[in-house]
PDB file of N, CA and C in Angstrom:
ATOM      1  N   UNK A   1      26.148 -65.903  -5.577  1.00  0.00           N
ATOM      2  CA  UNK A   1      25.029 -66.350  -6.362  1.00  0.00           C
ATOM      3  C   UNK A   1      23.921 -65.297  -6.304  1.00  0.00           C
ATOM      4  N   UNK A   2      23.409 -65.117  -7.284  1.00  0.00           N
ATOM      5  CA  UNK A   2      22.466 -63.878  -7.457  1.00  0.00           C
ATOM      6  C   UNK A   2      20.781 -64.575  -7.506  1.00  0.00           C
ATOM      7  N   UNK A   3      19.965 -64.728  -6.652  1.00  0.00           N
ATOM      8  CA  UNK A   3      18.592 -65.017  -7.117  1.00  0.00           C
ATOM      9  C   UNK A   3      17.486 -64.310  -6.893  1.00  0.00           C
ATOM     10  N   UNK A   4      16.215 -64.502  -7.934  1.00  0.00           N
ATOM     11  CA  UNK A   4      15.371 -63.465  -7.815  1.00  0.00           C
ATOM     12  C   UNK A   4      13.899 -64.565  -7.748  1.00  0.00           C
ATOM     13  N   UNK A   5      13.156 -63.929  -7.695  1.00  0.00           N
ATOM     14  CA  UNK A   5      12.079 -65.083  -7.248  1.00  0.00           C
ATOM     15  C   UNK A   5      11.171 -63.955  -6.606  1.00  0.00           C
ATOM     16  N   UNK A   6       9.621 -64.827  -6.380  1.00  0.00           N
ATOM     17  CA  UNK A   6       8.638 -64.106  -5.883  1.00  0.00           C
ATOM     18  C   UNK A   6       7.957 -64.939  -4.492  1.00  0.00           C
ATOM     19  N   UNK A   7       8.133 -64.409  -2.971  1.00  0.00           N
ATOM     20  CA  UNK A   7       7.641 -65.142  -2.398  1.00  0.00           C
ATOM     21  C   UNK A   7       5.972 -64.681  -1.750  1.00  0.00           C
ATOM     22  N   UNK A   8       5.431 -65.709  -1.805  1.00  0.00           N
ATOM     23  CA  UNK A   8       3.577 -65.343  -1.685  1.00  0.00           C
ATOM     24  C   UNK A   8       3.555 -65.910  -0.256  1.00  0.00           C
ATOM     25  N   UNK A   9       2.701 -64.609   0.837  1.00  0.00           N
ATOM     26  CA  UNK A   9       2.304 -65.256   1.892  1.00  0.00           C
ATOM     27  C   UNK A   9       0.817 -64.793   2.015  1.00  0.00           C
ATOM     28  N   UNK A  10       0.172 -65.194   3.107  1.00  0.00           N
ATOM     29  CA  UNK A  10      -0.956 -65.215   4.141  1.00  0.00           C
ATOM     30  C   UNK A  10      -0.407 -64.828   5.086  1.00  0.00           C
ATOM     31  N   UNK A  11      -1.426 -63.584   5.761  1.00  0.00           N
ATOM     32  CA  UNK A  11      -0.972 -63.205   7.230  1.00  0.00           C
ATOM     33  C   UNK A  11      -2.203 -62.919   7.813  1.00  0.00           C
ATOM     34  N   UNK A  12      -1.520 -63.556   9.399  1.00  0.00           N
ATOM     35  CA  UNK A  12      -2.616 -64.324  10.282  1.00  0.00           C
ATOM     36  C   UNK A  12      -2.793 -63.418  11.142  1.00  0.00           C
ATOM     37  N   UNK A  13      -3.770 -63.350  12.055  1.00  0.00           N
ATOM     38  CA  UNK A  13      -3.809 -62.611  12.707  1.00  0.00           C
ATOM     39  C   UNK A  13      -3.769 -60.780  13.110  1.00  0.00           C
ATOM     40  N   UNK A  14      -3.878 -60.087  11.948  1.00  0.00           N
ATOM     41  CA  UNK A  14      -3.954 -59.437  12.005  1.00  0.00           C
ATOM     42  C   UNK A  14      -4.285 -58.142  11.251  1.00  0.00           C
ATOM     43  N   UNK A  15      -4.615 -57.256  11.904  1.00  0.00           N
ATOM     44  CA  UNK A  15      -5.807 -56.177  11.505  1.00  0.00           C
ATOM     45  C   UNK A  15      -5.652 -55.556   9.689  1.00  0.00           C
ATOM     46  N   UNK A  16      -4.803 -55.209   9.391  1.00  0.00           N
ATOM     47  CA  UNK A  16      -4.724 -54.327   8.213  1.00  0.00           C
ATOM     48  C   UNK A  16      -4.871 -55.666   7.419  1.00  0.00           C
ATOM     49  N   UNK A  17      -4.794 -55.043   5.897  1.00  0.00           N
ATOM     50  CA  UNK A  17      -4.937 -55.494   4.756  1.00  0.00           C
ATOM     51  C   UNK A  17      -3.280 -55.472   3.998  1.00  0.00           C
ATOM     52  N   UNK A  18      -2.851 -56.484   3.807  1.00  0.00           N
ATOM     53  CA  UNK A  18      -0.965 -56.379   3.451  1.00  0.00           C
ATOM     54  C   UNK A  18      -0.955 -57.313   2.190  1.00  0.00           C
ATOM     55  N   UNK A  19      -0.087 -56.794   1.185  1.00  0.00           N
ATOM     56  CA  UNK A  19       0.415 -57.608   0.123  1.00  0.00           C
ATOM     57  C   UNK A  19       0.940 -58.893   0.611  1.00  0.00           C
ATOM     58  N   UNK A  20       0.664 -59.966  -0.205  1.00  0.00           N
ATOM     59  CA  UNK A  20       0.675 -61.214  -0.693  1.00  0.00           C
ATOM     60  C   UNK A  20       1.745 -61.049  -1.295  1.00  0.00           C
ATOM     61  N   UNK A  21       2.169 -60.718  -2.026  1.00  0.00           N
ATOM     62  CA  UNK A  21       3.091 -60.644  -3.479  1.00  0.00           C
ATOM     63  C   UNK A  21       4.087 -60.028  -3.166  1.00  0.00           C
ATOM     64  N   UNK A  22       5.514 -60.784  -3.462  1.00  0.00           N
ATOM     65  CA  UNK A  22       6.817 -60.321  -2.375  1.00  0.00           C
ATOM     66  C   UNK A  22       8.005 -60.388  -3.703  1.00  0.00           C
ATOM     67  N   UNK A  23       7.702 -60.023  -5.313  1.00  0.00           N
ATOM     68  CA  UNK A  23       8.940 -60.478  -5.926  1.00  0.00           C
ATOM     69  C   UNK A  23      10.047 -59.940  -5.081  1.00  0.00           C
ATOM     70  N   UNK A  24      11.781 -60.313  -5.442  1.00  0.00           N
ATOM     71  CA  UNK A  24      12.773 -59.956  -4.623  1.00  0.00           C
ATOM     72  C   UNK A  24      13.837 -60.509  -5.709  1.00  0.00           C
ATOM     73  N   UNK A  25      14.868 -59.831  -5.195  1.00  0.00           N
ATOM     74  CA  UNK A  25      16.186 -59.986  -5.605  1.00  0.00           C
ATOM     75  C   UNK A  25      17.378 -60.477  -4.276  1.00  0.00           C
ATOM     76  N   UNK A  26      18.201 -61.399  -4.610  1.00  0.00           N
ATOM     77  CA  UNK A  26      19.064 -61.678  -3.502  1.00  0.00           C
ATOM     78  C   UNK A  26      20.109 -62.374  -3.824  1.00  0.00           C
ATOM     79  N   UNK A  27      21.296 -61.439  -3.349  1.00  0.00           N
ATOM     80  CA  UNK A  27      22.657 -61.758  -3.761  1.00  0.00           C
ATOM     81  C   UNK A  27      23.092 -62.719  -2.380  1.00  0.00           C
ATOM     82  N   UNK A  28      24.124 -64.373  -2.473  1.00  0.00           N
ATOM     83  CA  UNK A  28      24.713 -64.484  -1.435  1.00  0.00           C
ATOM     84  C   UNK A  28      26.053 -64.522  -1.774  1.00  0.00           C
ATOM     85  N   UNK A  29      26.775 -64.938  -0.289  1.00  0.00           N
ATOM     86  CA  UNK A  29      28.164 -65.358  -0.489  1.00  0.00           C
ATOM     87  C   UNK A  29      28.466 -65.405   0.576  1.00  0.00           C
ATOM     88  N   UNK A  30      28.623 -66.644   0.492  1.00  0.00           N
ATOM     89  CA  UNK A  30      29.301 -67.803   2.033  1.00  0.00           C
ATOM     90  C   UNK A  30      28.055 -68.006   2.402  1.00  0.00           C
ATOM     91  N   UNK A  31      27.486 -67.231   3.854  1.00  0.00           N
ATOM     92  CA  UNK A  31      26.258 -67.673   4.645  1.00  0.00           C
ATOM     93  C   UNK A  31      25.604 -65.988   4.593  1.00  0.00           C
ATOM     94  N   UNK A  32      25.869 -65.014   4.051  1.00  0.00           N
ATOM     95  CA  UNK A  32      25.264 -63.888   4.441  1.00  0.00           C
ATOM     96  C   UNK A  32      24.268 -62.987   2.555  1.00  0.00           C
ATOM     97  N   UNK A  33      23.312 -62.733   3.074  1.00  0.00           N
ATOM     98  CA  UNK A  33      23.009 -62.573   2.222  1.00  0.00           C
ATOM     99  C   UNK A  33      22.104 -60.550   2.222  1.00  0.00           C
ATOM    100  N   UNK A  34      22.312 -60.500   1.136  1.00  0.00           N
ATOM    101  CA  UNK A  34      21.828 -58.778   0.536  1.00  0.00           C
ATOM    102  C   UNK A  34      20.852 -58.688  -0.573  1.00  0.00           C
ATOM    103  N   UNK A  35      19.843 -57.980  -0.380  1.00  0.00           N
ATOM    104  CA  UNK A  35      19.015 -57.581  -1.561  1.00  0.00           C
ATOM    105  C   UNK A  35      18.104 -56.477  -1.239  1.00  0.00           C
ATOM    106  N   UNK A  36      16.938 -56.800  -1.962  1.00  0.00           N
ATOM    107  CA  UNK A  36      15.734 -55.841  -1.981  1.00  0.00           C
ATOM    108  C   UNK A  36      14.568 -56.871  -2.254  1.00  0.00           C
ATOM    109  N   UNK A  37      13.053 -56.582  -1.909  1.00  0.00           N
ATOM    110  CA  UNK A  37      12.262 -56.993  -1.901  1.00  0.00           C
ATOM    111  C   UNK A  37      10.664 -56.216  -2.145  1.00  0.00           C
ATOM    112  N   UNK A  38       9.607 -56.318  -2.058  1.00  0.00           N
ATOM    113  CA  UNK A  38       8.040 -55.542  -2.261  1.00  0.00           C
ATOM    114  C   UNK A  38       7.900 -56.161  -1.118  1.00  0.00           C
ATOM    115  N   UNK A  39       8.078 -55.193   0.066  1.00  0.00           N
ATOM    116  CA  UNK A  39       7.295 -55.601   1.449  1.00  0.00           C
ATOM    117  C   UNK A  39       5.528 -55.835   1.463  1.00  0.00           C
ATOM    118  N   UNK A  40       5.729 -56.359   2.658  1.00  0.00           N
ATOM    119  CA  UNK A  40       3.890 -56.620   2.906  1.00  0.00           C
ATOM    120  C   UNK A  40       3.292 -55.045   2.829  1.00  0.00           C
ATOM    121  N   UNK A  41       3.824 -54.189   3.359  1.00  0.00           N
ATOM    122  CA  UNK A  41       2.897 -52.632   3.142  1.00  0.00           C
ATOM    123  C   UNK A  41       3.416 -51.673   1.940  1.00  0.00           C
ATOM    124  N   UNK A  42       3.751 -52.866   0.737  1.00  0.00           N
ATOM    125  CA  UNK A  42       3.879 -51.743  -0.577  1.00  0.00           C
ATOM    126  C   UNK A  42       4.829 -51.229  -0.644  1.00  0.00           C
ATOM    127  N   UNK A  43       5.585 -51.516  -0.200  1.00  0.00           N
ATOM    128  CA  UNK A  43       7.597 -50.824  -0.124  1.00  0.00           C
ATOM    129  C   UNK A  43       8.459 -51.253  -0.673  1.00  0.00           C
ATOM    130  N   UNK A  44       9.316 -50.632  -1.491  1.00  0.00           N
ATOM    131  CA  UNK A  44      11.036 -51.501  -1.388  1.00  0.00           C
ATOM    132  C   UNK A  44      11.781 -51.370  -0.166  1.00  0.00           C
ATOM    133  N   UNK A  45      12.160 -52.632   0.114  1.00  0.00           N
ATOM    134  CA  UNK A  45      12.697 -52.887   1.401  1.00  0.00           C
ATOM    135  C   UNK A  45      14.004 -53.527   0.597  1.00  0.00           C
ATOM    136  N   UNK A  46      15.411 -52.854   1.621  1.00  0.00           N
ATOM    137  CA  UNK A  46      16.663 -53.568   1.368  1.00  0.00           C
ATOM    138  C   UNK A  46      16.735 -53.796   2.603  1.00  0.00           C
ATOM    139  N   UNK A  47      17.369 -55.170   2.355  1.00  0.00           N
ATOM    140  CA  UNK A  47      17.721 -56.314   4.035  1.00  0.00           C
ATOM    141  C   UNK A  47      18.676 -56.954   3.352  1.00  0.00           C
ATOM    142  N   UNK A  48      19.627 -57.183   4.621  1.00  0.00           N
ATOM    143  CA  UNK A  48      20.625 -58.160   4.935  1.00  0.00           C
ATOM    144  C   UNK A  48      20.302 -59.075   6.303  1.00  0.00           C
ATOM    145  N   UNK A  49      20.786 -59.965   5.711  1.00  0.00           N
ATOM    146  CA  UNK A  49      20.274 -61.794   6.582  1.00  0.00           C
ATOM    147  C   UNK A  49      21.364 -62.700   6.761  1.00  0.00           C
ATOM    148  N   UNK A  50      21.700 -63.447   7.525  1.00  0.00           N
ATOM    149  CA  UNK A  50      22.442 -64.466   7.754  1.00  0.00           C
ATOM    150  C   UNK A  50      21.350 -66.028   7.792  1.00  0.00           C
ATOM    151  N   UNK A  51      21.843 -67.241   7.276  1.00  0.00           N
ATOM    152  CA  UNK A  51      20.787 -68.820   7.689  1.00  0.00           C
ATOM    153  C   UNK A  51      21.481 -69.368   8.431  1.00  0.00           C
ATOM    154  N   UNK A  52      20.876 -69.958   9.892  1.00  0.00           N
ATOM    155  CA  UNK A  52      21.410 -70.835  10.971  1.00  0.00           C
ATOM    156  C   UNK A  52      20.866 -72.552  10.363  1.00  0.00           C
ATOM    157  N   UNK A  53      21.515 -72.766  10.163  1.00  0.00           N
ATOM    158  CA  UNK A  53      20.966 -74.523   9.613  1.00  0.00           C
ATOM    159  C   UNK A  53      21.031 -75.125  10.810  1.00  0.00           C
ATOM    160  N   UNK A  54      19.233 -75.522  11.491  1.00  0.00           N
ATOM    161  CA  UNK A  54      19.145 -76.298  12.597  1.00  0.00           C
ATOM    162  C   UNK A  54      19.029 -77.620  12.066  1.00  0.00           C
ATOM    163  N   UNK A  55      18.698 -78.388  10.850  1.00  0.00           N
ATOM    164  CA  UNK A  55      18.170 -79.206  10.688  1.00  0.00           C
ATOM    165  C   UNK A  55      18.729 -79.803   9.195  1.00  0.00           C
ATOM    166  N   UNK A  56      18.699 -80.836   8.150  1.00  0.00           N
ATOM    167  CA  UNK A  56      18.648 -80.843   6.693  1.00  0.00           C
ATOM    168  C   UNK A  56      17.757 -80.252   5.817  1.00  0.00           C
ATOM    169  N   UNK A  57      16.465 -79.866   6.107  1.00  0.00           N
ATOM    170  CA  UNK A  57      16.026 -79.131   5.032  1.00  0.00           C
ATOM    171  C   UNK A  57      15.136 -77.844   6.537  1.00  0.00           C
ATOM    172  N   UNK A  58      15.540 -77.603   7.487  1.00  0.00           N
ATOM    173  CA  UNK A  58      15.307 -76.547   8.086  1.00  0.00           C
ATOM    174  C   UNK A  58      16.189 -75.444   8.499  1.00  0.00           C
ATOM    175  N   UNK A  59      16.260 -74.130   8.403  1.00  0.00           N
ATOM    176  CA  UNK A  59      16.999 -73.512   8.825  1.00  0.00           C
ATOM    177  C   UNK A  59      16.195 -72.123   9.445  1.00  0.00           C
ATOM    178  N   UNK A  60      17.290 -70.713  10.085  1.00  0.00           N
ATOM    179  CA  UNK A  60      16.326 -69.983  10.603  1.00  0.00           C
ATOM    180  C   UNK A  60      16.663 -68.965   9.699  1.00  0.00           C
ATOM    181  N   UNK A  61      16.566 -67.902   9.225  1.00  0.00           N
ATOM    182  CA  UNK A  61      16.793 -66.542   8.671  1.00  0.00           C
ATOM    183  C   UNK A  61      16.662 -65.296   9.446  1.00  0.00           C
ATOM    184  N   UNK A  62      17.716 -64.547  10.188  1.00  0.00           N
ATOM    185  CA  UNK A  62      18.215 -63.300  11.205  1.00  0.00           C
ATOM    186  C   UNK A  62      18.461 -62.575  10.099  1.00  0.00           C
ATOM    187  N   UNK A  63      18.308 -61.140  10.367  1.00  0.00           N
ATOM    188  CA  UNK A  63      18.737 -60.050   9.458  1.00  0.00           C
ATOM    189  C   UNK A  63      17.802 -58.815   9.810  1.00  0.00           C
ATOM    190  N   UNK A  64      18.180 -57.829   9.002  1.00  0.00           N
ATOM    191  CA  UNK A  64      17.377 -56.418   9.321  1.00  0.00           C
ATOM    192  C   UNK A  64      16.908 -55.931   7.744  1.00  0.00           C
ATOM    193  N   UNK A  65      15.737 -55.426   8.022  1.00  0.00           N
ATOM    194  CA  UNK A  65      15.131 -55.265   6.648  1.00  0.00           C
ATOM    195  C   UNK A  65      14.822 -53.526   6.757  1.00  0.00           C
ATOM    196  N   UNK A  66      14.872 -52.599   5.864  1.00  0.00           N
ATOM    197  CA  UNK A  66      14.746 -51.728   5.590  1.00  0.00           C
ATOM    198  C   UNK A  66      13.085 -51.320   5.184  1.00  0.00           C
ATOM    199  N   UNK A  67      12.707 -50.259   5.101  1.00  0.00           N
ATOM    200  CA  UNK A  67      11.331 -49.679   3.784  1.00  0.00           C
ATOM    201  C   UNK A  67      10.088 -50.069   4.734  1.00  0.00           C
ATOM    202  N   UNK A  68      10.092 -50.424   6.062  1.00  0.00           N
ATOM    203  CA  UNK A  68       8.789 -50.459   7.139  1.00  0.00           C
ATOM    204  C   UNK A  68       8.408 -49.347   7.314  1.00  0.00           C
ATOM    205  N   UNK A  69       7.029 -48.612   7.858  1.00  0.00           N
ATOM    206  CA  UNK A  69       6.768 -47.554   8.520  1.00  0.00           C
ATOM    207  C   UNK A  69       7.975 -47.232   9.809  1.00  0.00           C
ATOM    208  N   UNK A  70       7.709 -48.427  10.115  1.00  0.00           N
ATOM    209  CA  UNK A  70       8.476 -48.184  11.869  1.00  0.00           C
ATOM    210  C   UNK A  70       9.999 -48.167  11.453  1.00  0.00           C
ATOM    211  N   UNK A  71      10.595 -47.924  10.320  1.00  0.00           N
ATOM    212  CA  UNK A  71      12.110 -47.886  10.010  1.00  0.00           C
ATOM    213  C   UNK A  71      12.469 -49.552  10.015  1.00  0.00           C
ATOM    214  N   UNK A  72      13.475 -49.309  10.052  1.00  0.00           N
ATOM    215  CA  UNK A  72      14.079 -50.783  10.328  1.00  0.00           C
ATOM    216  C   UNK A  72      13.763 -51.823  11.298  1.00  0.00           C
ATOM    217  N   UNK A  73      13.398 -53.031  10.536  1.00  0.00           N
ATOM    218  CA  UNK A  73      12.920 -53.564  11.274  1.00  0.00           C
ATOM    219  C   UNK A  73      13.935 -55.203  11.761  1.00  0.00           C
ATOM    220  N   UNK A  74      13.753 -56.064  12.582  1.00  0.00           N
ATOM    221  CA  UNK A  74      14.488 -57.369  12.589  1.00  0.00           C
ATOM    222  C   UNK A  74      13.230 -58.401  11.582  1.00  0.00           C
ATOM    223  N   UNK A  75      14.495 -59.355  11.144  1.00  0.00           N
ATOM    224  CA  UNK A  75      13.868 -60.336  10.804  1.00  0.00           C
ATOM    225  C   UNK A  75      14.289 -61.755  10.780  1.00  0.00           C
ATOM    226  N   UNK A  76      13.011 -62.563  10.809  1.00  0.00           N
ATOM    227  CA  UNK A  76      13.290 -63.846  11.772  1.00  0.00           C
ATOM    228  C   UNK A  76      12.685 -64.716  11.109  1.00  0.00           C
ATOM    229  N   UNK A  77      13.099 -65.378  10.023  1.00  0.00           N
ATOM    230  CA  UNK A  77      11.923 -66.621   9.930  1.00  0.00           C
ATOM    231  C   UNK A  77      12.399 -67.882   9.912  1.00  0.00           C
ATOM    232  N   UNK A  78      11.556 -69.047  10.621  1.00  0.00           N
ATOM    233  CA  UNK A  78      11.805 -70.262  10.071  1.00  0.00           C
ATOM    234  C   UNK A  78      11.451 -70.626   8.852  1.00  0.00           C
ATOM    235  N   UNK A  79      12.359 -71.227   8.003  1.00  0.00           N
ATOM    236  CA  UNK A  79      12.202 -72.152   6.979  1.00  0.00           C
ATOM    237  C   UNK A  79      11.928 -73.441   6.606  1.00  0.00           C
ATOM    238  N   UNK A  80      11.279 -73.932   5.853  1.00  0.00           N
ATOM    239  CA  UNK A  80      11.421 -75.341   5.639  1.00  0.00           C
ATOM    240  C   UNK A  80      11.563 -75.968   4.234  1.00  0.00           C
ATOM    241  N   UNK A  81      12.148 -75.924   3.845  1.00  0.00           N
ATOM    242  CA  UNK A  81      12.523 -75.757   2.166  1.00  0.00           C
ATOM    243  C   UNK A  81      12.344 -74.754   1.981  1.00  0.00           C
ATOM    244  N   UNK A  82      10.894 -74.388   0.926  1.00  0.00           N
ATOM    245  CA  UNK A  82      10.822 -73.196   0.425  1.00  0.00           C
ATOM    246  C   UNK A  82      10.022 -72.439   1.117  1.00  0.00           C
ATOM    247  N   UNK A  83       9.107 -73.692   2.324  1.00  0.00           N
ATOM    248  CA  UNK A  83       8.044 -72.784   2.861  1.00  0.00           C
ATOM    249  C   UNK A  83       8.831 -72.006   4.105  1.00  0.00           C
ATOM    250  N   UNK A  84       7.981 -71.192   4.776  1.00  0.00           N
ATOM    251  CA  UNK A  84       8.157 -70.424   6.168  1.00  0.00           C
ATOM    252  C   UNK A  84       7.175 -69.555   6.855  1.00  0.00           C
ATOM    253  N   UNK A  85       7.341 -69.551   7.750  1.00  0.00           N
ATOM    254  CA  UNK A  85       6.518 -68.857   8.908  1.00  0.00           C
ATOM    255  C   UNK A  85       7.698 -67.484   9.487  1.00  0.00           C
ATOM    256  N   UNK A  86       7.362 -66.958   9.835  1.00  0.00           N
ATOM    257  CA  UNK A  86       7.545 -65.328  10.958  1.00  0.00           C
ATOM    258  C   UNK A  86       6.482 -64.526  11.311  1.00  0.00           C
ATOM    259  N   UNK A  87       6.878 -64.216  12.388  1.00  0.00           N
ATOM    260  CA  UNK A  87       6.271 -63.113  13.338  1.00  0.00           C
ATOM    261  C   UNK A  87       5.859 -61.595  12.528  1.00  0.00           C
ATOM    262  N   UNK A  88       4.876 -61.400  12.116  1.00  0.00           N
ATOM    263  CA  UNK A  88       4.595 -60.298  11.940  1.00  0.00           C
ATOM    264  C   UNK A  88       4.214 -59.154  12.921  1.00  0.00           C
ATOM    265  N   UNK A  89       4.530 -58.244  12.890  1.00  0.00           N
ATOM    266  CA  UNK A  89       4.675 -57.170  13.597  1.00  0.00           C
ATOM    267  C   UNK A  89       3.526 -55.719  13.198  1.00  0.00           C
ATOM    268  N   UNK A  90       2.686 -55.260  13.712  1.00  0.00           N
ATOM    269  CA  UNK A  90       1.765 -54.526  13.338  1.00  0.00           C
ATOM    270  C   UNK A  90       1.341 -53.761  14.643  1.00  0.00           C
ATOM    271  N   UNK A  91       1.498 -52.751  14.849  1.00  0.00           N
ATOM    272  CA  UNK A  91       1.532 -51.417  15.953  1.00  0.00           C
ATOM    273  C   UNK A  91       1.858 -52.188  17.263  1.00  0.00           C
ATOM    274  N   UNK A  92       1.254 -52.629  17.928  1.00  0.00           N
ATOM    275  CA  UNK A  92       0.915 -53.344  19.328  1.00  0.00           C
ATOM    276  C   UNK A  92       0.906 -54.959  19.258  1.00  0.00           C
ATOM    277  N   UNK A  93       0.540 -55.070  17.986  1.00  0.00           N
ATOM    278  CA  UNK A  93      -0.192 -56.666  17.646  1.00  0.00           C
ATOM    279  C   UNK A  93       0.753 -57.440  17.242  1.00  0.00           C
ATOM    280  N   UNK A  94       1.231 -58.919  17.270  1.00  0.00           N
ATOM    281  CA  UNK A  94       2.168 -59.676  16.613  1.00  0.00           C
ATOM    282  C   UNK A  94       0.962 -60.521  15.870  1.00  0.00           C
ATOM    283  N   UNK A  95       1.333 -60.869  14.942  1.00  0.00           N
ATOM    284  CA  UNK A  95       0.417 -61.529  14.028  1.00  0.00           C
ATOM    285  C   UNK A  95       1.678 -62.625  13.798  1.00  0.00           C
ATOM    286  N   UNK A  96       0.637 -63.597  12.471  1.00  0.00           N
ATOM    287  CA  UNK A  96       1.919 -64.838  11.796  1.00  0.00           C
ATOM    288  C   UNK A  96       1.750 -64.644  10.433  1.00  0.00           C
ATOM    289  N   UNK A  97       2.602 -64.838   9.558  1.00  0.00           N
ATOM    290  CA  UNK A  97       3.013 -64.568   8.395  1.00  0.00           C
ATOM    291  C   UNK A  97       3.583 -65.947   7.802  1.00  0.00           C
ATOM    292  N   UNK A  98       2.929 -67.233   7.087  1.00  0.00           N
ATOM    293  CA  UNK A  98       3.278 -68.198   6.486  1.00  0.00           C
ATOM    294  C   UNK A  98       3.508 -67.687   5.129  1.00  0.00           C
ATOM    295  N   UNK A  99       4.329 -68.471   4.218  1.00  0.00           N
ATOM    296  CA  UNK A  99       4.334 -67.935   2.862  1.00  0.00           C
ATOM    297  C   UNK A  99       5.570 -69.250   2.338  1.00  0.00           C
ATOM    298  N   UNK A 100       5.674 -69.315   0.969  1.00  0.00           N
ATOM    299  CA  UNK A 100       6.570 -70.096   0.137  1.00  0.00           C
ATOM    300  C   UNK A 100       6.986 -69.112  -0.813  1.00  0.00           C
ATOM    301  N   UNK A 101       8.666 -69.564  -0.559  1.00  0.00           N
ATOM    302  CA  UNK A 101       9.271 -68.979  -1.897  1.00  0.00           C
ATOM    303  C   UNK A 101       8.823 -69.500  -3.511  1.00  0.00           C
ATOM    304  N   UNK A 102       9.317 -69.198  -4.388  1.00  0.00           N
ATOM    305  CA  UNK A 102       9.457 -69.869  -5.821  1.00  0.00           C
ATOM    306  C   UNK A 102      10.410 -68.785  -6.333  1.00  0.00           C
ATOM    307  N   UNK A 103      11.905 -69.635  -6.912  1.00  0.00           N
ATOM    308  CA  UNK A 103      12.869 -69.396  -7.311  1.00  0.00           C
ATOM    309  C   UNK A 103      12.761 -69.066  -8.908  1.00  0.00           C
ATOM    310  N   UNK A 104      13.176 -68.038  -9.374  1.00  0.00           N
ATOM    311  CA  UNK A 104      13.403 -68.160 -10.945  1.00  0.00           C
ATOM    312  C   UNK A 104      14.508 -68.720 -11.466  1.00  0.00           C
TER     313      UNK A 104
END
């Protein structure tokens, strides 16, 4: 299944100034998934992800994302439908990163 969509976050905690505005592209099949995205610092980022379903409408999202300063980075978020939270990462600092998808 091929979907594209734009996901919008807020990020907490921390120092710089980072895009909101995340359109993306994302291919799955089975449980693993591939695409590209507009990272928080203005990048195309390609990542691959796997979803752990803890819950009926919660799950977690593991994978490695490409197009960071710091190279490759991990990625981790909880979901809850469309919304989610992760750990943002910024030199020394962990910040939080809430945001909701919207599917096209």
């Amino acid at each position: 299944m091929l979907d594209l969509g734009l996901a919008l976050t807020l990020h907490f905690a921390m120092e710089k100034n980072y895009n909101d505005f995340h359109p993306y592209i994302k291919f799955a099949h089975s449980n693993l998934y591939v695409g590209a995205f507009y990272n928080s610092e203005k990048r195309v980022s390609y990542f691959a992800s796997t979803n752990i379903n803890l819950d009926d409408n919660v799950d977690m999202e593991i994978g490695v994302a490409s197009g960071y300063h710091k190279g490759i980075m991990p990625i981790v978020r909880l979901r809850y439908g469309t919304f989610f939270i992760m750990p943002g990462i910024e030199n020394d600092n962990v910040g939080i990163v809430v945001g909701k998808e919207i599917k096209f």
